[in-house]
PDB file of N, CA and C in Angstrom:
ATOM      1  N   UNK A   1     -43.556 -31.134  32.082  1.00  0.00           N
ATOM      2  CA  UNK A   1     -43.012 -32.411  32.456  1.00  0.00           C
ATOM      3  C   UNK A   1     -42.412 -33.065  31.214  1.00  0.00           C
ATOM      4  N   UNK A   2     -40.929 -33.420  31.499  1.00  0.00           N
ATOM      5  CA  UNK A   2     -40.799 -34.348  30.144  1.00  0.00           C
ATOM      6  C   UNK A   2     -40.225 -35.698  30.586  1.00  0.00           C
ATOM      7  N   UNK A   3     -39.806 -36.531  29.556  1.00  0.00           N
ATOM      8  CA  UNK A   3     -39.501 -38.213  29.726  1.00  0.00           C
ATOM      9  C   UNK A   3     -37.781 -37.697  29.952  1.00  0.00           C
ATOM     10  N   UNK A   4     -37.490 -38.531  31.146  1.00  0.00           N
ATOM     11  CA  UNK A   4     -36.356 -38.777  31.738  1.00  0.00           C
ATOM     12  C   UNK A   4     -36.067 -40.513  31.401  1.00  0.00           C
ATOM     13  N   UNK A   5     -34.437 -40.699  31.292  1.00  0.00           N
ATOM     14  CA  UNK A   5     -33.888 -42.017  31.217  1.00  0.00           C
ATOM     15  C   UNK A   5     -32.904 -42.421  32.025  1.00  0.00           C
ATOM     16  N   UNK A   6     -32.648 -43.773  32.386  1.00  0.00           N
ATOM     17  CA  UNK A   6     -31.816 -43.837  33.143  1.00  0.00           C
ATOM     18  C   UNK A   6     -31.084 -45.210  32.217  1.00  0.00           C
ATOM     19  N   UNK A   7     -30.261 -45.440  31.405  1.00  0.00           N
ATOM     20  CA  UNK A   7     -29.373 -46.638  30.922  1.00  0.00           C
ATOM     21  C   UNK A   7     -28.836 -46.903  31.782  1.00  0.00           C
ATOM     22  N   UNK A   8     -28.880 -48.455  32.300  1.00  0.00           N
ATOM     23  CA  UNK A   8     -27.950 -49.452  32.846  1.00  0.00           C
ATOM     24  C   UNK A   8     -27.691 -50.892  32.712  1.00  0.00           C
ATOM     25  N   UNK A   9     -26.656 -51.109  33.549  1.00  0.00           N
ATOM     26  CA  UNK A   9     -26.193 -52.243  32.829  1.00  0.00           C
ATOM     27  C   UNK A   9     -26.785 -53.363  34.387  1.00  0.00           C
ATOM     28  N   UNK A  10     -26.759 -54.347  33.965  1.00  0.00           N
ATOM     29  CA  UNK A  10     -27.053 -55.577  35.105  1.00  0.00           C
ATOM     30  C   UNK A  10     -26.890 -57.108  34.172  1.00  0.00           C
ATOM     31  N   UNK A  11     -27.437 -58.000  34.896  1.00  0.00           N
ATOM     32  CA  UNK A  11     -26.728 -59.097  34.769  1.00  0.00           C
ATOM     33  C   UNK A  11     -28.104 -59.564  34.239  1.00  0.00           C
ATOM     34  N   UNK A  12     -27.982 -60.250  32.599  1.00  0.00           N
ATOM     35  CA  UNK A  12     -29.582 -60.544  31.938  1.00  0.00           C
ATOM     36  C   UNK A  12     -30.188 -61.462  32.475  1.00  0.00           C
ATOM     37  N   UNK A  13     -30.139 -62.463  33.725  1.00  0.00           N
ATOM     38  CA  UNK A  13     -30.448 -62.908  34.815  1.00  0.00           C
ATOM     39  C   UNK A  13     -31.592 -61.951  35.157  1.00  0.00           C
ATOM     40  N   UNK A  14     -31.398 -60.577  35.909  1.00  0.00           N
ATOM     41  CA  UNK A  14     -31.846 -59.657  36.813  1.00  0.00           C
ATOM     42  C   UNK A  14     -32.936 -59.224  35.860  1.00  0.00           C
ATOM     43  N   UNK A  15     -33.184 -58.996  34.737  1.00  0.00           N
ATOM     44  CA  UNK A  15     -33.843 -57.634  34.064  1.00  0.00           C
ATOM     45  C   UNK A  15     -34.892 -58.399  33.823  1.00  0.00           C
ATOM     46  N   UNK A  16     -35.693 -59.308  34.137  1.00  0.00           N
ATOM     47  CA  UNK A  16     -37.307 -59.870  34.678  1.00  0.00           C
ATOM     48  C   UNK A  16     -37.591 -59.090  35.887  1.00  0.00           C
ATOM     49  N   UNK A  17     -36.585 -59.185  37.111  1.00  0.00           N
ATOM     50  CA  UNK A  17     -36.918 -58.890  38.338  1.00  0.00           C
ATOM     51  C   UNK A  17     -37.174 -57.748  38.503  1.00  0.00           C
ATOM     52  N   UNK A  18     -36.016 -56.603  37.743  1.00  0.00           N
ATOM     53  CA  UNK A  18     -36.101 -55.308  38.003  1.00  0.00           C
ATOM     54  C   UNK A  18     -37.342 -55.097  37.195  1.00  0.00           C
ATOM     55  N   UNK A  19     -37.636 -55.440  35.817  1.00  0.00           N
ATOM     56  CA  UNK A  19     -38.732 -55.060  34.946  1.00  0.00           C
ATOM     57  C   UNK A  19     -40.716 -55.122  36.171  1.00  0.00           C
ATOM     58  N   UNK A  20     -40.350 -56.730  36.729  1.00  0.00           N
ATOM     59  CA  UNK A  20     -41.300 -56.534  37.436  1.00  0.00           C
ATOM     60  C   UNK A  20     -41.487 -55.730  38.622  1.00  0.00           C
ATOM     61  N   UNK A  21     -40.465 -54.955  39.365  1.00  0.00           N
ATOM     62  CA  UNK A  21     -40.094 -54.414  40.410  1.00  0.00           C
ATOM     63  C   UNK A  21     -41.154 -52.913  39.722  1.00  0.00           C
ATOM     64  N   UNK A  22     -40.394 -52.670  38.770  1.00  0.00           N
ATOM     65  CA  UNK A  22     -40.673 -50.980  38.037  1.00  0.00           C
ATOM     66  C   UNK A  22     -42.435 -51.198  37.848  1.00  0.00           C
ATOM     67  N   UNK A  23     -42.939 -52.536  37.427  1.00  0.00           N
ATOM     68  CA  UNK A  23     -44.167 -52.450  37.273  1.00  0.00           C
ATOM     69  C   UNK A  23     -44.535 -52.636  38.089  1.00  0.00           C
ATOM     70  N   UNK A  24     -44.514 -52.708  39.335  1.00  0.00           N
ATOM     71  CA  UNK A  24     -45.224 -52.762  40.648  1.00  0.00           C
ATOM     72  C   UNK A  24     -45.532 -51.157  41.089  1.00  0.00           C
ATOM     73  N   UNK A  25     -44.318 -50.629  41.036  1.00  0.00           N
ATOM     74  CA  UNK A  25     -44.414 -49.355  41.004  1.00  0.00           C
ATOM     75  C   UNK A  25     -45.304 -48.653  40.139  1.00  0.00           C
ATOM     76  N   UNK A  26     -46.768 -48.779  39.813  1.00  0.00           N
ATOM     77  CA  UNK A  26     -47.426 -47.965  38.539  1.00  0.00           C
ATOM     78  C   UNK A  26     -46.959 -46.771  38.413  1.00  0.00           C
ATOM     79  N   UNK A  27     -46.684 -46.465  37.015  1.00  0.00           N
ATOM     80  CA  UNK A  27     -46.490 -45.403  36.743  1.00  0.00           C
ATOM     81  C   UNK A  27     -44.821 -44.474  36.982  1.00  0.00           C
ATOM     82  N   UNK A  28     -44.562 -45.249  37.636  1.00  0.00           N
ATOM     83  CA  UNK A  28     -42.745 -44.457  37.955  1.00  0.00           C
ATOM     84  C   UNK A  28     -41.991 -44.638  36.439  1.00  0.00           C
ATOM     85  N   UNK A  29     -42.451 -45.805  36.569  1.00  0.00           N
ATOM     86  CA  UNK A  29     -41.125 -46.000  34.895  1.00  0.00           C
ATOM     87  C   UNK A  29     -41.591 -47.500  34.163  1.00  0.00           C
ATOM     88  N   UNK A  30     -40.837 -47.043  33.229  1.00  0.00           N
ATOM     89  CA  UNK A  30     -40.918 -48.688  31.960  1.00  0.00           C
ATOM     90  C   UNK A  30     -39.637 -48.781  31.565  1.00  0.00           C
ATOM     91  N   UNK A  31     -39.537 -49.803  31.841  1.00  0.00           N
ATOM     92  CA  UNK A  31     -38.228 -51.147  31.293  1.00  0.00           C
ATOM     93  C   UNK A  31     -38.371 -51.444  30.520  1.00  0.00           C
ATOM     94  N   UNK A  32     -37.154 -50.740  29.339  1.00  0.00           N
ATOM     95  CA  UNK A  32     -36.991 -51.481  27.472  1.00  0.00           C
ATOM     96  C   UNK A  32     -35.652 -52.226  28.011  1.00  0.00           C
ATOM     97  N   UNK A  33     -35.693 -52.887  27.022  1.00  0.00           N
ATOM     98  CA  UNK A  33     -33.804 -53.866  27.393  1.00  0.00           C
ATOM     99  C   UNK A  33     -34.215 -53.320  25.778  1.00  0.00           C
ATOM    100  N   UNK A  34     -32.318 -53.117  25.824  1.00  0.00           N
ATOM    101  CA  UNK A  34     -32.155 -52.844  24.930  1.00  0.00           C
ATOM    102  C   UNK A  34     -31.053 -53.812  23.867  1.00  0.00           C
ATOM    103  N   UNK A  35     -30.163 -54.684  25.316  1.00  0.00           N
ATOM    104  CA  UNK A  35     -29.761 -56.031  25.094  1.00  0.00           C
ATOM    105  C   UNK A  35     -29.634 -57.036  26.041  1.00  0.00           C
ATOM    106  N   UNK A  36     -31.002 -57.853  25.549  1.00  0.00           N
ATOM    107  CA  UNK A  36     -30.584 -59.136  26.550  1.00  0.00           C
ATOM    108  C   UNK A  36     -29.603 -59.777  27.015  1.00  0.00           C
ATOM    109  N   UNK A  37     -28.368 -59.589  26.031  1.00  0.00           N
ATOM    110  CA  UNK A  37     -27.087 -60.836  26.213  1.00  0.00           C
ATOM    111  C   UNK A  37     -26.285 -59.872  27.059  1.00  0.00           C
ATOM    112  N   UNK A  38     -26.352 -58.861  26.604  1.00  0.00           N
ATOM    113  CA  UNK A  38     -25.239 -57.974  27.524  1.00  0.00           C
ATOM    114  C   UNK A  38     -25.737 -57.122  28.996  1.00  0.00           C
ATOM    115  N   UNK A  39     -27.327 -57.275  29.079  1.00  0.00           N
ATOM    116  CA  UNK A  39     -28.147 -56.815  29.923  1.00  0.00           C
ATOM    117  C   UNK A  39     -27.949 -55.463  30.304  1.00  0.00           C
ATOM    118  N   UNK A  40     -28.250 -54.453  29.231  1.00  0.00           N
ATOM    119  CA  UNK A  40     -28.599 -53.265  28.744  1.00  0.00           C
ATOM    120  C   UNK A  40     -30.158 -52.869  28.765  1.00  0.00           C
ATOM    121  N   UNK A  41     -30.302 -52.314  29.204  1.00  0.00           N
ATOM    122  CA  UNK A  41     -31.703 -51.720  30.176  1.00  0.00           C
ATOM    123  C   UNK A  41     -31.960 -50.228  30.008  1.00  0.00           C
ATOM    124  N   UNK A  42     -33.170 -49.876  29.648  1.00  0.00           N
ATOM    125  CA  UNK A  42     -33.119 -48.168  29.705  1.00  0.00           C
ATOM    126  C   UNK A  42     -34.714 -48.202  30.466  1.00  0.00           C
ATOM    127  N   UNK A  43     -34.581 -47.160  31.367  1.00  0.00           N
ATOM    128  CA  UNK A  43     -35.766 -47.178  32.215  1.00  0.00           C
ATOM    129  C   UNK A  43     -36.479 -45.698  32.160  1.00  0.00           C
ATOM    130  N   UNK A  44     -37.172 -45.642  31.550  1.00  0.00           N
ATOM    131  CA  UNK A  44     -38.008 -44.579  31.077  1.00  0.00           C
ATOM    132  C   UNK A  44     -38.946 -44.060  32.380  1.00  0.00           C
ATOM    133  N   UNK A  45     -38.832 -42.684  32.268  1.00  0.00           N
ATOM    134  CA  UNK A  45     -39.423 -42.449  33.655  1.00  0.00           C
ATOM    135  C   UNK A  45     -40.268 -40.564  33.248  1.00  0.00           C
ATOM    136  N   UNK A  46     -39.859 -39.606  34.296  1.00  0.00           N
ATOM    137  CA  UNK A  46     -40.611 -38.344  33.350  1.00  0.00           C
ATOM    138  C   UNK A  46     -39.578 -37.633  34.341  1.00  0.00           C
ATOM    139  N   UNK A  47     -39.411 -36.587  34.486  1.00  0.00           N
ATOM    140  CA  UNK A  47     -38.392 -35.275  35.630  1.00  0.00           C
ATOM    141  C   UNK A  47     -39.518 -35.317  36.788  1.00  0.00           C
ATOM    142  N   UNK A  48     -40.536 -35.596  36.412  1.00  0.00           N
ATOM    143  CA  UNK A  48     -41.066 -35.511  38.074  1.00  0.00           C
ATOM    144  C   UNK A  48     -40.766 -36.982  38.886  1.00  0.00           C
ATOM    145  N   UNK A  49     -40.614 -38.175  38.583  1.00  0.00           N
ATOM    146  CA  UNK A  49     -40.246 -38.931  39.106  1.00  0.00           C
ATOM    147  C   UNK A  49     -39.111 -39.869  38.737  1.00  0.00           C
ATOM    148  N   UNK A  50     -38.464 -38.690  38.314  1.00  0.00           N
ATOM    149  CA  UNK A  50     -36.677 -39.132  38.123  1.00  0.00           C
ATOM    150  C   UNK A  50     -36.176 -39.707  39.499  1.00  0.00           C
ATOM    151  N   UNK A  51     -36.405 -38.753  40.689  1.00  0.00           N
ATOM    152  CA  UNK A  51     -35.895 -38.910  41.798  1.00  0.00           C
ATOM    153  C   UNK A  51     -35.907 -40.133  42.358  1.00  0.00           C
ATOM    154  N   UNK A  52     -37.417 -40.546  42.355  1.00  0.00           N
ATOM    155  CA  UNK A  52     -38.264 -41.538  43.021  1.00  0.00           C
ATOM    156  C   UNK A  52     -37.410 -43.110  42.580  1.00  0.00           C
ATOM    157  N   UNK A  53     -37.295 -42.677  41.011  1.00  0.00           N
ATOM    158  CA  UNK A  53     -36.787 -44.071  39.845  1.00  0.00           C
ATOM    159  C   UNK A  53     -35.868 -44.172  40.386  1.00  0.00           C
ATOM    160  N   UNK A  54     -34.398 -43.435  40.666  1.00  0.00           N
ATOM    161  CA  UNK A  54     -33.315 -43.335  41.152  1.00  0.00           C
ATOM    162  C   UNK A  54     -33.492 -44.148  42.450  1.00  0.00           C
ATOM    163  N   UNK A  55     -34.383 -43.445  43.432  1.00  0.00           N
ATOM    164  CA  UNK A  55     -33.957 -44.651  44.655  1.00  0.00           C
ATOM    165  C   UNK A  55     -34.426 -46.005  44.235  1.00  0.00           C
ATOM    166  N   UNK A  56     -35.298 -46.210  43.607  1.00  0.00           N
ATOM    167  CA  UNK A  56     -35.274 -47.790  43.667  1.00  0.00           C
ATOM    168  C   UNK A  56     -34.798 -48.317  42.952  1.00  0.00           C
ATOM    169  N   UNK A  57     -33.876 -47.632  41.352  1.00  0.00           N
ATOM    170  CA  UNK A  57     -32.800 -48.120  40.976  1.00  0.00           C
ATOM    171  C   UNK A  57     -31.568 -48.516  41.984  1.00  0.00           C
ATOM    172  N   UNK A  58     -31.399 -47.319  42.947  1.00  0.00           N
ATOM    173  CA  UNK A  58     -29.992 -47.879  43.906  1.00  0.00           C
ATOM    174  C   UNK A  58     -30.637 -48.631  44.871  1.00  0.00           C
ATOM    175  N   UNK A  59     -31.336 -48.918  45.268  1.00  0.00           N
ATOM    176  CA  UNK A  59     -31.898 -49.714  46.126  1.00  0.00           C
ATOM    177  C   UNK A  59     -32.232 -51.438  45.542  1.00  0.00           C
ATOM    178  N   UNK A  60     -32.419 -51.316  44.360  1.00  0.00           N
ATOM    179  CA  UNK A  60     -32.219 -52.688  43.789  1.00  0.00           C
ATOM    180  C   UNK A  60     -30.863 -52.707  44.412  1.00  0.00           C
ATOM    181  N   UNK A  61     -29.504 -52.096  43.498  1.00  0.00           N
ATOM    182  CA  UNK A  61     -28.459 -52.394  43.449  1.00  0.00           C
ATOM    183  C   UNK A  61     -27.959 -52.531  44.841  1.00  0.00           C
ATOM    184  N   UNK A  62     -28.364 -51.914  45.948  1.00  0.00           N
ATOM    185  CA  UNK A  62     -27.621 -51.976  46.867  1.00  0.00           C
ATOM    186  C   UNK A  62     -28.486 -53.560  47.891  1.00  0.00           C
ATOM    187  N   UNK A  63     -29.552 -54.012  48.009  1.00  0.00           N
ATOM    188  CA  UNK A  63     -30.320 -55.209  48.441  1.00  0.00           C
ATOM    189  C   UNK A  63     -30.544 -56.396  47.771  1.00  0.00           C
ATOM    190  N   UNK A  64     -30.840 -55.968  46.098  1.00  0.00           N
ATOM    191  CA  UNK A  64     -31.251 -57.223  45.230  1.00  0.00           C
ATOM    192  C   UNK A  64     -30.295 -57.636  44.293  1.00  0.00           C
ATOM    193  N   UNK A  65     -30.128 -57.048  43.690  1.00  0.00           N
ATOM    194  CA  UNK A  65     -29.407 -57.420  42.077  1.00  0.00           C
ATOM    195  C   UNK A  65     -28.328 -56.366  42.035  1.00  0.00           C
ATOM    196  N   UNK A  66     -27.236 -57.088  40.808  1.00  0.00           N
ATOM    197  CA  UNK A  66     -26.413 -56.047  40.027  1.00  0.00           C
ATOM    198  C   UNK A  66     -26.279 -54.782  39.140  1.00  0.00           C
ATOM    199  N   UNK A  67     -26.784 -53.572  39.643  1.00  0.00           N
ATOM    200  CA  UNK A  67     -27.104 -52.537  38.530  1.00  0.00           C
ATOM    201  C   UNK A  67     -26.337 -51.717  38.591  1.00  0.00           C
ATOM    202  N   UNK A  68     -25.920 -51.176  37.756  1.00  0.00           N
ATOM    203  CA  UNK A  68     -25.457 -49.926  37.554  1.00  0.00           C
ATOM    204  C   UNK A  68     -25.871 -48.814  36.343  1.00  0.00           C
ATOM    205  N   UNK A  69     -25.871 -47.935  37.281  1.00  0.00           N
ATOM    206  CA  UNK A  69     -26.390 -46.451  35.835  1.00  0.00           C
ATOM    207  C   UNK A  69     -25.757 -46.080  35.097  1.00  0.00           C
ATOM    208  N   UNK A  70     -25.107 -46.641  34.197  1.00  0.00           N
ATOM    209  CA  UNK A  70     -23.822 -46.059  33.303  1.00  0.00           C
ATOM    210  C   UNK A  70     -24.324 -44.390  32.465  1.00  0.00           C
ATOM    211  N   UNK A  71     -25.495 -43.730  32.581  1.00  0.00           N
ATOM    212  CA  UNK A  71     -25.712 -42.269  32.200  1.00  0.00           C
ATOM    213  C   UNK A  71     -27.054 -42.333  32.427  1.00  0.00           C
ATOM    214  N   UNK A  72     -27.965 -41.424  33.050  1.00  0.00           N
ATOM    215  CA  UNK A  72     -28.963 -40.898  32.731  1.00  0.00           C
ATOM    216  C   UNK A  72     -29.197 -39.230  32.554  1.00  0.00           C
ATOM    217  N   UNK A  73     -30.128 -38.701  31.897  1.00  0.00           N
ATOM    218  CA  UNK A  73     -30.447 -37.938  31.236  1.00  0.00           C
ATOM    219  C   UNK A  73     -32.221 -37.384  30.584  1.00  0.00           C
ATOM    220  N   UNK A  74     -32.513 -36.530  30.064  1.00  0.00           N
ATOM    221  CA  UNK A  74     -33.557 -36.420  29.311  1.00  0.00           C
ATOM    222  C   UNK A  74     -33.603 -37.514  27.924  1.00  0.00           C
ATOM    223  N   UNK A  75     -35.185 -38.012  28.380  1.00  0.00           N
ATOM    224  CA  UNK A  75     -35.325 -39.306  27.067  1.00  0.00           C
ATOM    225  C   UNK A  75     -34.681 -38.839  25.891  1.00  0.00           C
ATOM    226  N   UNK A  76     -33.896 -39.476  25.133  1.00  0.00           N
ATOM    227  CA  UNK A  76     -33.841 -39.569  23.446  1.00  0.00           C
ATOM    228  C   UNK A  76     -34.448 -39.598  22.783  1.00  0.00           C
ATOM    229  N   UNK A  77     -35.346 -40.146  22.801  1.00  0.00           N
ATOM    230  CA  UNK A  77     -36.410 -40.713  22.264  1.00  0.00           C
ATOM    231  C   UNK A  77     -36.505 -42.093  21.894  1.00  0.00           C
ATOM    232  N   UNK A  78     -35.624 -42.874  21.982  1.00  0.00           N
ATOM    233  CA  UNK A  78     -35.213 -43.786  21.626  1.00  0.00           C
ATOM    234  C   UNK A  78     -36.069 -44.905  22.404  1.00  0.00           C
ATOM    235  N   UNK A  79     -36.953 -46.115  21.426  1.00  0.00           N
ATOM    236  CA  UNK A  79     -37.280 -46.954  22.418  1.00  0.00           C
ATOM    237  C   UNK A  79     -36.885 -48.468  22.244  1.00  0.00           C
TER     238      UNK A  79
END
C-alpha cells in the first residue's frame, strides 16, 4: 500500500468544509492547504482508498462546493 494525492484547487471559503468533510470520513484522507489565499489543497489518501477519496472529492464538487483536481498521483512526499 502506498500514499496517494490528489491537488486541488477550490475557493479558500470551502477548505474548512471539505477539511471537515475528509475528517468525518476516518481514515480516507488528510487535508494540507498548501495555500490559503489561492485555495490550494492536497488531500493525502493511500492506493487503497484513492477510489473512495475521488468520489467524495467529485461529490463535494458536484452538491457542495467548488473543487477541482488539477493532478493526482502517488504522494511526493511533500507535506
Amino acid at each position: 500500500m502506498k500514499s496517494y494525492e490528489f491537488f486541488i484547487q477550490t475557493r479558500k471559503e470551502d477548505i474548512d468544509f471539505i477539511n471537515k468533510i475528509m475528517e468525518a470520513y476516518e481514515g480516507i484522507g488528510v487535508v494540507r492547504t498548501n495555500d490559503p489565499k489561492k485555495g490550494l489543497i492536497t488531500i493525502i489518501t493511500t492506493t487503497d482508498f484513492k477510489d473512495i477519496a475521488k468520489e467524495i472529492i467529485l461529490d463535494l464538487g458536484e452538491n457542495y462546493v467548488e473543487i477541482e483536481i488539477l493532478s493526482e498521483g502517488l504522494w511526493n512526499g511533500n507535506l
